[in-house]
Protein backbone atom coordinates (compact mmCIF):
# COMPACT_ATOMS: atom_id res chain seq x y z
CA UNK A 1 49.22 -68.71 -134.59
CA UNK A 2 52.24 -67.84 -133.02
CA UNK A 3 53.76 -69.78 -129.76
CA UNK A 4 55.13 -67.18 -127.50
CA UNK A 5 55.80 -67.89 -123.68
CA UNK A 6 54.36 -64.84 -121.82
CA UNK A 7 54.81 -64.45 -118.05
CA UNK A 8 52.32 -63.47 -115.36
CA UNK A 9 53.85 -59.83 -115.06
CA UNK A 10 53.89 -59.56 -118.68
CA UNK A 11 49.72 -60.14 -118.88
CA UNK A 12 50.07 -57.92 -116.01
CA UNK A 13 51.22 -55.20 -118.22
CA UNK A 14 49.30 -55.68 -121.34
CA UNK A 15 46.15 -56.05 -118.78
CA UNK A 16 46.75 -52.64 -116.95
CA UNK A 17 47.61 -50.85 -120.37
CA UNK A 18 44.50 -51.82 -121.86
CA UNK A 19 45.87 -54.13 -124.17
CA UNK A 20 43.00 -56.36 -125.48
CA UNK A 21 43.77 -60.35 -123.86
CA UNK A 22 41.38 -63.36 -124.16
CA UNK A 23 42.75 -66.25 -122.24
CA UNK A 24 41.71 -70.10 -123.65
CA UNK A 25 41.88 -73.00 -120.65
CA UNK A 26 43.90 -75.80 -122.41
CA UNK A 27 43.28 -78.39 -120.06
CA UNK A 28 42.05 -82.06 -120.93
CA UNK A 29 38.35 -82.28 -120.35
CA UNK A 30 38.99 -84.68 -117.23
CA UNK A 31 41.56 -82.38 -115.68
CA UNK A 32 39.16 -78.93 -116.13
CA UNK A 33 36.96 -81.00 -113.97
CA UNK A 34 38.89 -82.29 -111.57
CA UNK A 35 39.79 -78.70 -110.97
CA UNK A 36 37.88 -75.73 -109.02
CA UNK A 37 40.31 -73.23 -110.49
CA UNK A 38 38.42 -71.38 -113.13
CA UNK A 39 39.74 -68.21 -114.63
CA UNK A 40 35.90 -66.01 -115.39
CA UNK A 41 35.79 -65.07 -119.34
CA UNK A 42 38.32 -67.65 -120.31
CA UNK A 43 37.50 -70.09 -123.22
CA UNK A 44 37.73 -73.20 -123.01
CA UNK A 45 39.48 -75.21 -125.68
CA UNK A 46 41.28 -78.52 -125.08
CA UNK A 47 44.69 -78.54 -126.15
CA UNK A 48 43.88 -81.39 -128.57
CA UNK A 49 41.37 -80.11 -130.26
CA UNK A 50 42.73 -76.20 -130.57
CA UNK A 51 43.34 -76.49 -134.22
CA UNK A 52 39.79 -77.69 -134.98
CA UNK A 53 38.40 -74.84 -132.96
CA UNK A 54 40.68 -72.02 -134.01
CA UNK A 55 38.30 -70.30 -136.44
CA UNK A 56 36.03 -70.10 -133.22
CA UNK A 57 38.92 -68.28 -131.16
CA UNK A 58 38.57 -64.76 -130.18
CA UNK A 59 39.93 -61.80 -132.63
CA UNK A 60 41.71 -58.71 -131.97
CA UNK A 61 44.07 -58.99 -129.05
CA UNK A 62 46.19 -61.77 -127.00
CA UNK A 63 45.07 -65.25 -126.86
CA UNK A 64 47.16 -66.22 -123.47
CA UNK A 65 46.64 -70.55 -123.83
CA UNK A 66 46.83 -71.94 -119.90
CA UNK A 67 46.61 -75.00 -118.05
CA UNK A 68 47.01 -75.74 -114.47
């Protein structure tokens, strides 16, 4: 996998041109539930353990990585 910053406006783009994205919540597991801020569809993969899970990760488009 490749680490590439991407900006709002640019998942903006990809988004409204029908570009394939999967977004993956990064947060630790006592930060995700601390939060109410929940993106719907997003998976949710702790930062930590990313490489363990990466053969689980969604093919065939963007995987946008996020924390809050």
């Amino acid at each position: 996998m490749d680490d590439i910053r991407i900006s709002v406006e640019d998942v903006r783009r990809k988004l409204s041109s029908g570009e394939v994205v999967h977004f993956m919540d990064t947060r630790n597991p006592q930060a995700w539930a601390e939060s109410n801020e929940r993106l719907p569809g997003a998976v949710r993969v702790p930062l930590a353990d990313v490489e363990e899970h990466a053969d689980q990760l969604p093919r065939g488009g963007t995987i946008v990585a996020y924390c809050t």
